[in-house]
C-alpha atoms as a PDB file:
ATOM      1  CA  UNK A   1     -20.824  -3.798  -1.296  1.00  0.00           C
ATOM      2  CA  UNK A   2     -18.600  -4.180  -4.526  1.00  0.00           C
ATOM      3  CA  UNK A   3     -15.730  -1.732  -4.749  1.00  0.00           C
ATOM      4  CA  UNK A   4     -14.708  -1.727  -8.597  1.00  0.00           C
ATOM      5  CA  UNK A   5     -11.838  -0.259 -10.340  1.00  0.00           C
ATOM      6  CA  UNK A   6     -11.909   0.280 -14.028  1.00  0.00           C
ATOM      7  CA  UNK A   7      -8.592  -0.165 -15.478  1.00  0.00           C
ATOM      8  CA  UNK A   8      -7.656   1.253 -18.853  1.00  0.00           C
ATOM      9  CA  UNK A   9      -7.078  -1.357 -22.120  1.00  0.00           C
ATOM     10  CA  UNK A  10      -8.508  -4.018 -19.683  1.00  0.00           C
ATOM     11  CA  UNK A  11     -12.139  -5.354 -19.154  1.00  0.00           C
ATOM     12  CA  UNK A  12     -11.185  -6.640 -15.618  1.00  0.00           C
ATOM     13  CA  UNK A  13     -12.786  -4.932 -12.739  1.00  0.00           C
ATOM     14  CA  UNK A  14     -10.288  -4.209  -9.192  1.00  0.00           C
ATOM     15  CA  UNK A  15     -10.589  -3.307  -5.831  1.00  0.00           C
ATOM     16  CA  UNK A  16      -7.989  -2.416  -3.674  1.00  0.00           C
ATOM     17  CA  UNK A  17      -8.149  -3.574  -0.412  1.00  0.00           C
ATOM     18  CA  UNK A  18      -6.009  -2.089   2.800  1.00  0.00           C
ATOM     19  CA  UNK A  19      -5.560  -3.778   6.182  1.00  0.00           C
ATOM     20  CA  UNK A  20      -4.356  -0.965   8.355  1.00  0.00           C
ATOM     21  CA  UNK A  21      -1.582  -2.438  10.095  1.00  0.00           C
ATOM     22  CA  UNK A  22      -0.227   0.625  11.624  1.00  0.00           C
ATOM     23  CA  UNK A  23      -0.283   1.737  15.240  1.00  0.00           C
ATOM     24  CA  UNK A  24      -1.683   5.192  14.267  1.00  0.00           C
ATOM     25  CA  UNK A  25      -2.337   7.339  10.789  1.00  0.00           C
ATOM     26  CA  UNK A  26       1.213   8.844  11.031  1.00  0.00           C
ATOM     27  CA  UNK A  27       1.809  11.576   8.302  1.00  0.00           C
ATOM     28  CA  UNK A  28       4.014   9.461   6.083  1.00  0.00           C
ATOM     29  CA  UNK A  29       1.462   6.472   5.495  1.00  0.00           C
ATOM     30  CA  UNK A  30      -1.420   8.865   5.267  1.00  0.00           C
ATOM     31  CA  UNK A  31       0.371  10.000   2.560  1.00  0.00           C
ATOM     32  CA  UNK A  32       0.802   6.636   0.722  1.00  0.00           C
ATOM     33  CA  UNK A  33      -2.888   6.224   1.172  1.00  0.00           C
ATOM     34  CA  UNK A  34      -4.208   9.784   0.054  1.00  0.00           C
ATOM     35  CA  UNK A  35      -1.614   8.559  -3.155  1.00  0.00           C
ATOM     36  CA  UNK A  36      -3.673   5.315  -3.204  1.00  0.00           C
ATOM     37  CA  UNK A  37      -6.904   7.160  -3.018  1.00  0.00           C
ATOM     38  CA  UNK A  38      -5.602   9.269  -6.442  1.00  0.00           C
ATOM     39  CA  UNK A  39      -4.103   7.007  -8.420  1.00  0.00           C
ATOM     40  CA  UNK A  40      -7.568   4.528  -8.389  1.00  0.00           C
ATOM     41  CA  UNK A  41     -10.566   6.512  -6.940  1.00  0.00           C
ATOM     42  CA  UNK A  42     -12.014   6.717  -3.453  1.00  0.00           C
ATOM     43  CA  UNK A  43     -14.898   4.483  -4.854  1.00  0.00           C
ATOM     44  CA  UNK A  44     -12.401   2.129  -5.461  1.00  0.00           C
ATOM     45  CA  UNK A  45     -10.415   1.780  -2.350  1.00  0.00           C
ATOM     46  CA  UNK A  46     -11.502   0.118   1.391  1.00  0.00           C
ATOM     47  CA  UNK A  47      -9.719   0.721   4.341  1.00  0.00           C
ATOM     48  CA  UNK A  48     -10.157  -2.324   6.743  1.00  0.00           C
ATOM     49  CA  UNK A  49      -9.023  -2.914  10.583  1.00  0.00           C
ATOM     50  CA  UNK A  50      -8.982   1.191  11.121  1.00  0.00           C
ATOM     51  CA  UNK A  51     -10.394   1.007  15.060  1.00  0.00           C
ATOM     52  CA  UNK A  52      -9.603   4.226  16.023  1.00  0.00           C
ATOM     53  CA  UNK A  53     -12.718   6.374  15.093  1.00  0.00           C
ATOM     54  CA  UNK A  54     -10.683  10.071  14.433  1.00  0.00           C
ATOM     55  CA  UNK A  55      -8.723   8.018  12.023  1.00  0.00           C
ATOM     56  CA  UNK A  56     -11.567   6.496  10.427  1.00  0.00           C
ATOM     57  CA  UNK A  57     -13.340   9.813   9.941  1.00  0.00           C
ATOM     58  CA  UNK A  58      -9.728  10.726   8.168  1.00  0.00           C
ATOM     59  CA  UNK A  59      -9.605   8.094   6.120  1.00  0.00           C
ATOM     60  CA  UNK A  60     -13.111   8.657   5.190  1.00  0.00           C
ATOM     61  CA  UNK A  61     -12.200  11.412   3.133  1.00  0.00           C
ATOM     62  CA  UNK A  62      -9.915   9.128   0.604  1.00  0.00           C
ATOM     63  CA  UNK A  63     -11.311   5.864   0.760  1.00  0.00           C
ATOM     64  CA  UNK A  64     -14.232   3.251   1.955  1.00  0.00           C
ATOM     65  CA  UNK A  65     -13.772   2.353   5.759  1.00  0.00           C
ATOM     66  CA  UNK A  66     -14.126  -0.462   8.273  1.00  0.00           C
ATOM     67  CA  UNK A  67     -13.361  -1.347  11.285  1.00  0.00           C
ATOM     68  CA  UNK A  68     -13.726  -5.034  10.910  1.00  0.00           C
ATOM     69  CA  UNK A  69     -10.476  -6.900   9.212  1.00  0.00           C
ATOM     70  CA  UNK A  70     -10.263  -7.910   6.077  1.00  0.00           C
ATOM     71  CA  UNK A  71      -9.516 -11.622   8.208  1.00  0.00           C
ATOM     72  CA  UNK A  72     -12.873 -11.551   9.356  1.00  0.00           C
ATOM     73  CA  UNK A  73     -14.755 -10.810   5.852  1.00  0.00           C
ATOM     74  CA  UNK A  74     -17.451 -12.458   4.216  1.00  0.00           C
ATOM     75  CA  UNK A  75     -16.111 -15.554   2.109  1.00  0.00           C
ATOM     76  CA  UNK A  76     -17.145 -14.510  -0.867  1.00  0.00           C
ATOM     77  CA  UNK A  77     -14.003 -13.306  -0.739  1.00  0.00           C
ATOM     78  CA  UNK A  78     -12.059 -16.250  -0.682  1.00  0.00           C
ATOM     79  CA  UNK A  79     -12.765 -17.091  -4.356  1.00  0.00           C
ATOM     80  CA  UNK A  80     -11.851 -13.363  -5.664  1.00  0.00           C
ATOM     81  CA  UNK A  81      -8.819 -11.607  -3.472  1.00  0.00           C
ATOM     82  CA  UNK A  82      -5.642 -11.630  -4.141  1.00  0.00           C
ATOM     83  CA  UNK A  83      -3.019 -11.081  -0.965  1.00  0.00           C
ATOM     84  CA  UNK A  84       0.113  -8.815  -2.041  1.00  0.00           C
ATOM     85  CA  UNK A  85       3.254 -10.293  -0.126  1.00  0.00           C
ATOM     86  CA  UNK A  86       6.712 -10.085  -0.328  1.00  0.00           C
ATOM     87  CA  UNK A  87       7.054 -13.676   0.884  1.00  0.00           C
ATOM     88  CA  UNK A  88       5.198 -15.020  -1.407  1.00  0.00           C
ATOM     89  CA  UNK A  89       5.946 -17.789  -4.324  1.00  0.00           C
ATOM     90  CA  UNK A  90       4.757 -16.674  -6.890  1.00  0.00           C
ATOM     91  CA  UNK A  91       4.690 -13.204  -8.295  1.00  0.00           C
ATOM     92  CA  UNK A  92       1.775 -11.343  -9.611  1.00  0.00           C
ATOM     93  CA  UNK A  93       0.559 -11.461 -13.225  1.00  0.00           C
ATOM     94  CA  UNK A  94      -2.067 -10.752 -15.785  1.00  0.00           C
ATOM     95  CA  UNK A  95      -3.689 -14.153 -15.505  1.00  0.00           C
ATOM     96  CA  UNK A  96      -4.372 -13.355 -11.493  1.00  0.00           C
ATOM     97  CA  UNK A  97      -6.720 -11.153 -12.662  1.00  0.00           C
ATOM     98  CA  UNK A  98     -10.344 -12.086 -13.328  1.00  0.00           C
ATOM     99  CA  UNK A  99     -13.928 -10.326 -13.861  1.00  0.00           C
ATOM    100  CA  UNK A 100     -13.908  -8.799 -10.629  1.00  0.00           C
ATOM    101  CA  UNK A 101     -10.293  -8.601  -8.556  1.00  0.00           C
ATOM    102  CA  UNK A 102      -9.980  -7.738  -4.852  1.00  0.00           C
ATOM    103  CA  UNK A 103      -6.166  -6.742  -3.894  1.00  0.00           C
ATOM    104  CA  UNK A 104      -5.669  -7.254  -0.129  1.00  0.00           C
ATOM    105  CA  UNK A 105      -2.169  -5.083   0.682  1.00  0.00           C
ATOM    106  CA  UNK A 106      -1.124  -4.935   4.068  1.00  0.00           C
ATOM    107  CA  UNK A 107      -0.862  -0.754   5.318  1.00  0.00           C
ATOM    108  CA  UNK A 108       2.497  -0.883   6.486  1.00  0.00           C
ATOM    109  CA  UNK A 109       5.709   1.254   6.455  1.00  0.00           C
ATOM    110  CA  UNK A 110       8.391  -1.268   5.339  1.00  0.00           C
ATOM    111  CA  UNK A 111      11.280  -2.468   7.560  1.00  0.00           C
ATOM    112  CA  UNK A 112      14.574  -3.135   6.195  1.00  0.00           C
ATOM    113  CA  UNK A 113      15.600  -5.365   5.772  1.00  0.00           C
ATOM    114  CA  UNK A 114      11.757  -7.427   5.872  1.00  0.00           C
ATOM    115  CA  UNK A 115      10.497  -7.966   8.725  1.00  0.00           C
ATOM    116  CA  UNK A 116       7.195 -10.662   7.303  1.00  0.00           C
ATOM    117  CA  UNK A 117       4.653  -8.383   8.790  1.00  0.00           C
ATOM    118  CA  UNK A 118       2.205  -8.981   5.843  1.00  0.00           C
ATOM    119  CA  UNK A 119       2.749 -12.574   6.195  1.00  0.00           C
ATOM    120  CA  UNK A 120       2.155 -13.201   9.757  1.00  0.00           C
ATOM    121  CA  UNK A 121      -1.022 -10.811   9.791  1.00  0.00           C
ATOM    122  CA  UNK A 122      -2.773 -11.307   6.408  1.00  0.00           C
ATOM    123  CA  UNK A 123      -1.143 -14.362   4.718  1.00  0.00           C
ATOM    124  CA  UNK A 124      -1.207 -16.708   7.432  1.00  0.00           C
ATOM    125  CA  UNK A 125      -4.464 -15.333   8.585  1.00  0.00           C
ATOM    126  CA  UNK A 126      -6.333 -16.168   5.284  1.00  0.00           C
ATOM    127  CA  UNK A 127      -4.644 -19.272   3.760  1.00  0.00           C
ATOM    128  CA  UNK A 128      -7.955 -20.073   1.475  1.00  0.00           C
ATOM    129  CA  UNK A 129      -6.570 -16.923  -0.847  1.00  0.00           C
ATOM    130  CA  UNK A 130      -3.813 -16.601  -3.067  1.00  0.00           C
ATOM    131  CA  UNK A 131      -0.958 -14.669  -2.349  1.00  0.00           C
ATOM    132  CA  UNK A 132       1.953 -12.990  -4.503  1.00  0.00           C
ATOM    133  CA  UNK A 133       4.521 -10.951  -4.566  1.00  0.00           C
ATOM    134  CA  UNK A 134       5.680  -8.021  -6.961  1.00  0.00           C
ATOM    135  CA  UNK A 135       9.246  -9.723  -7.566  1.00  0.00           C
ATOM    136  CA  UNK A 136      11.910 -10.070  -4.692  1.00  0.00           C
ATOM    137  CA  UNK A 137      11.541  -6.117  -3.276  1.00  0.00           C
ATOM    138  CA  UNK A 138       9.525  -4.462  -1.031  1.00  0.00           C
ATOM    139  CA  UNK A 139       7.429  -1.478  -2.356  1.00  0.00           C
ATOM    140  CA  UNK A 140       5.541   1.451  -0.785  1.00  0.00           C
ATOM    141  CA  UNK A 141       1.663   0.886  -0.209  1.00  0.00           C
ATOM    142  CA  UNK A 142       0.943   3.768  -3.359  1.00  0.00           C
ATOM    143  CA  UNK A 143       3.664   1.691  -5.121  1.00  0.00           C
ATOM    144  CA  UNK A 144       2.424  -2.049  -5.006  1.00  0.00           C
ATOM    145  CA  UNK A 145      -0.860  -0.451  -6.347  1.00  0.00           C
ATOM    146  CA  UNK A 146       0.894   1.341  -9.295  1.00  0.00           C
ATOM    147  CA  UNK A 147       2.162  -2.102  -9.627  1.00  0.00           C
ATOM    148  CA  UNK A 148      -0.934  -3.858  -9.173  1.00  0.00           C
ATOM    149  CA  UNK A 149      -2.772  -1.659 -11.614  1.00  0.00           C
ATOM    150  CA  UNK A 150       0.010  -2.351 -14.664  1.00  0.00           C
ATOM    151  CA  UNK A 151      -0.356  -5.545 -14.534  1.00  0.00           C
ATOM    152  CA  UNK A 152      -4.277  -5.829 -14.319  1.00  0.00           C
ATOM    153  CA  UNK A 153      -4.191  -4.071 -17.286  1.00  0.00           C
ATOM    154  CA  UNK A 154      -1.948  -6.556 -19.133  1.00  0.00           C
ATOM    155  CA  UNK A 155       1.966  -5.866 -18.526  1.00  0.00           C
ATOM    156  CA  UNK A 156       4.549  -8.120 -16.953  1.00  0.00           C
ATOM    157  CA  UNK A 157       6.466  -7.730 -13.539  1.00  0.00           C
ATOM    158  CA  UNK A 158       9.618  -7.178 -16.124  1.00  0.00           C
ATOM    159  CA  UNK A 159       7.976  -4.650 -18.301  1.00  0.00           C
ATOM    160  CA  UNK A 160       7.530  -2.156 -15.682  1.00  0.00           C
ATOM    161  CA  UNK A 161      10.274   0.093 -14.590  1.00  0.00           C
ATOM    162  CA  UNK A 162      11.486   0.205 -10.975  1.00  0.00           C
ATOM    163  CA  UNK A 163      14.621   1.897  -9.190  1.00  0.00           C
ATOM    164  CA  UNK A 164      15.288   0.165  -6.070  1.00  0.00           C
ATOM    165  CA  UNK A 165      16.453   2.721  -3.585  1.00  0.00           C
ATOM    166  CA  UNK A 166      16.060   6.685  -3.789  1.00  0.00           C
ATOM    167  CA  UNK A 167      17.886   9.217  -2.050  1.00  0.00           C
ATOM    168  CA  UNK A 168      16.037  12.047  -0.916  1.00  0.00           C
ATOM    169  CA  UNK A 169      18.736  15.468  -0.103  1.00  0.00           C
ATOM    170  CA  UNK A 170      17.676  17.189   3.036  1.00  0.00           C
ATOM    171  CA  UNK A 171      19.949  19.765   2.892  1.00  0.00           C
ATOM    172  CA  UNK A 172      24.115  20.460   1.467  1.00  0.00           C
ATOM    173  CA  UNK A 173      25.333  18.146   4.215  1.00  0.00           C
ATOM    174  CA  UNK A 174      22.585  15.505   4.748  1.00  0.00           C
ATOM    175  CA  UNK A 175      20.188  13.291   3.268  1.00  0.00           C
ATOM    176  CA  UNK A 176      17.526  10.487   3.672  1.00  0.00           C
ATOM    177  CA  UNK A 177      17.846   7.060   1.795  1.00  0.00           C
ATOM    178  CA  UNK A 178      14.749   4.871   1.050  1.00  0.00           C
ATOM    179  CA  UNK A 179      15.939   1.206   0.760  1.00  0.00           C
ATOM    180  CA  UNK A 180      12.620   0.296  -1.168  1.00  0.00           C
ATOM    181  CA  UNK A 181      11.559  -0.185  -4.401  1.00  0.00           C
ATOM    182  CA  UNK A 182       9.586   2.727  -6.954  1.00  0.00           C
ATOM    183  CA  UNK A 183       7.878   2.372 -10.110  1.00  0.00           C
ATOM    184  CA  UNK A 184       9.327   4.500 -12.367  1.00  0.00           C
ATOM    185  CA  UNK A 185       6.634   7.190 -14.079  1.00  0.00           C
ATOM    186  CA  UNK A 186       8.293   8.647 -16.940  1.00  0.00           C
ATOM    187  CA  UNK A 187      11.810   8.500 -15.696  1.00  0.00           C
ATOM    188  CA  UNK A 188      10.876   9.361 -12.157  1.00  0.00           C
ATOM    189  CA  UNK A 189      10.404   7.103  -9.128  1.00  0.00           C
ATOM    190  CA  UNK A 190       6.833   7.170  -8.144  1.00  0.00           C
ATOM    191  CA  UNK A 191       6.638   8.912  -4.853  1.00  0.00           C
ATOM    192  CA  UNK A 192       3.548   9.982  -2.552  1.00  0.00           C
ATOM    193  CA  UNK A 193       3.270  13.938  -3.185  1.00  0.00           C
ATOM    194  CA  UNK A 194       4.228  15.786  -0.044  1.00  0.00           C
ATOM    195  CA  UNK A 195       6.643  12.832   0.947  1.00  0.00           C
ATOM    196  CA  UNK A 196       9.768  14.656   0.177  1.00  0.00           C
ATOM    197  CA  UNK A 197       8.567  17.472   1.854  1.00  0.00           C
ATOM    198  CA  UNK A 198       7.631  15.645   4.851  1.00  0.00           C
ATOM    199  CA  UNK A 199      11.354  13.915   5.146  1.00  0.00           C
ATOM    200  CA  UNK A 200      12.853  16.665   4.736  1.00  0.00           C
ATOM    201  CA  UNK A 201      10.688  18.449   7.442  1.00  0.00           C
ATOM    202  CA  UNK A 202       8.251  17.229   9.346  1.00  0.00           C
ATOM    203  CA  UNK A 203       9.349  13.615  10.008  1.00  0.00           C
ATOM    204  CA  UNK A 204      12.261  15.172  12.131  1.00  0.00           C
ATOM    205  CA  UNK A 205       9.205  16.741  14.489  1.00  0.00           C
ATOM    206  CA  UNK A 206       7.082  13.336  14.546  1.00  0.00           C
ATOM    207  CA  UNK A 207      10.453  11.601  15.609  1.00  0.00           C
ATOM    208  CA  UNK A 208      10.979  13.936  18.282  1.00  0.00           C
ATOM    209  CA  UNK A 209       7.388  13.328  19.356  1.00  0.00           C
ATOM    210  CA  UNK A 210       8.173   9.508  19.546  1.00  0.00           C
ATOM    211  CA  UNK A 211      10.770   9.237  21.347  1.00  0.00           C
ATOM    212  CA  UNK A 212       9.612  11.752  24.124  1.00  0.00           C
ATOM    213  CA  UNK A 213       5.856  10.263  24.913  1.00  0.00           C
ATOM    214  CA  UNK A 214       6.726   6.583  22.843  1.00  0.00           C
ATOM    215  CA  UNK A 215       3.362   6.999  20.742  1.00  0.00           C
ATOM    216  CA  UNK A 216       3.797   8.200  16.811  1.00  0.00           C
ATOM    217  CA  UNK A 217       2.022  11.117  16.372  1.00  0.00           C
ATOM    218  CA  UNK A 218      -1.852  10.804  14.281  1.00  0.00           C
ATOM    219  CA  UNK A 219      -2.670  13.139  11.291  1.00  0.00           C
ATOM    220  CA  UNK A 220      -6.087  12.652  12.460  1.00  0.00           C
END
């Protein structure tokens, strides 16, 4: 089954592939993904590796979803996907993109300072495809498909905007710093909605939740 993305000023068709590398659907990647599912349809988007069957039912609601890996898919693959990786060479540009594009991006939270998590689960795994990166920082999952998607449709790396780092005020006294990198969308970085909310709410609950029972909590 072919999932196709149509991308504006471009006649090159895109999927966007996600390995769930997560231990559970916590709220703050669920909220990168429901961003994913917006920004390029839930036609559009697969969800691989999700074993957990509450999560898949979840995820069901934004996107395609398997439990198999995106490792273990059919090689027809091989000749057509494109791995996302901070490690890699090369970064990603125009000329990646062919008649029919699959983007393989690992579903992670990112660690700071990089930890190689995409590379030693999805890189690695598949050397037969092509990796790259989206120049030398790490991005969001909702981000790197911003990304992605400009530069399907014909733009540079260095003609897109980015602020590297955002600050997010919980209160007078306090606030939350994201060492990552953001597209900018007219002016603003690109953020999941609900993700400010979130930090400067509910991630103090899920944290709490952690480190009492040692298991993130699940949206699903």
């Amino acid at each position: 089954m072919e999932y196709q993305l149509s991308i504006n000023k471009s006649r090159v068709q895109v999927s966007i592939i996600i390995e769930h590398l997560e231990p559970v659907l916590g709220k703050w990647i669920w909220l990168e993904y429901r961003h994913v599912s917006n920004i390029v349809g839930h036609q559009n988007l697969l969800f691989t590796n999700v074993r957990r069957r509450s999560e898949a039912s979840k995820l069901k609601e934004i996107g395609n979803v398997t439990r198999i890996s995106v490792v273990n898919m059919p090689r027809k693959l091989d000749r057509s996907a494109i791995i996302l990786d901070p490690q890699a060479t090369d970064p990603l540009s125009p000329s990646d993109f062919q008649d029919n594009t699959h983007i393989v991006i690992g579903g992670i939270l990112g660690d700071h300072p990089a930890s190689g998590k995409t590379k030693r689960t999805l890189t690695d795994r598949m050397p037969l495809l092509p990796s790259r990166n989206l120049g030398q920082e790490q991005f969001s999952v909702d981000g790197a498909v911003h990304m992605a998607r400009e530069i399907a449709s014909g733009k540079s790396i260095t003609d897109i905007p980015v602020k590297v780092g955002v600050e997010i005020f919980v209160n007078k006294h306090s606030s939350t710093f994201l060492p990552f990198a953001y597209p900018l969308v007219r002016g603003k970085p690109l953020l999941a909605p609900g993700l400010r909310e979130y930090l400067k709410k509910g991630v103090f609950k899920d944290e709490e939740i952690l480190f009492k029972t040692g298991i993130p909590p699940s949206v699903a």
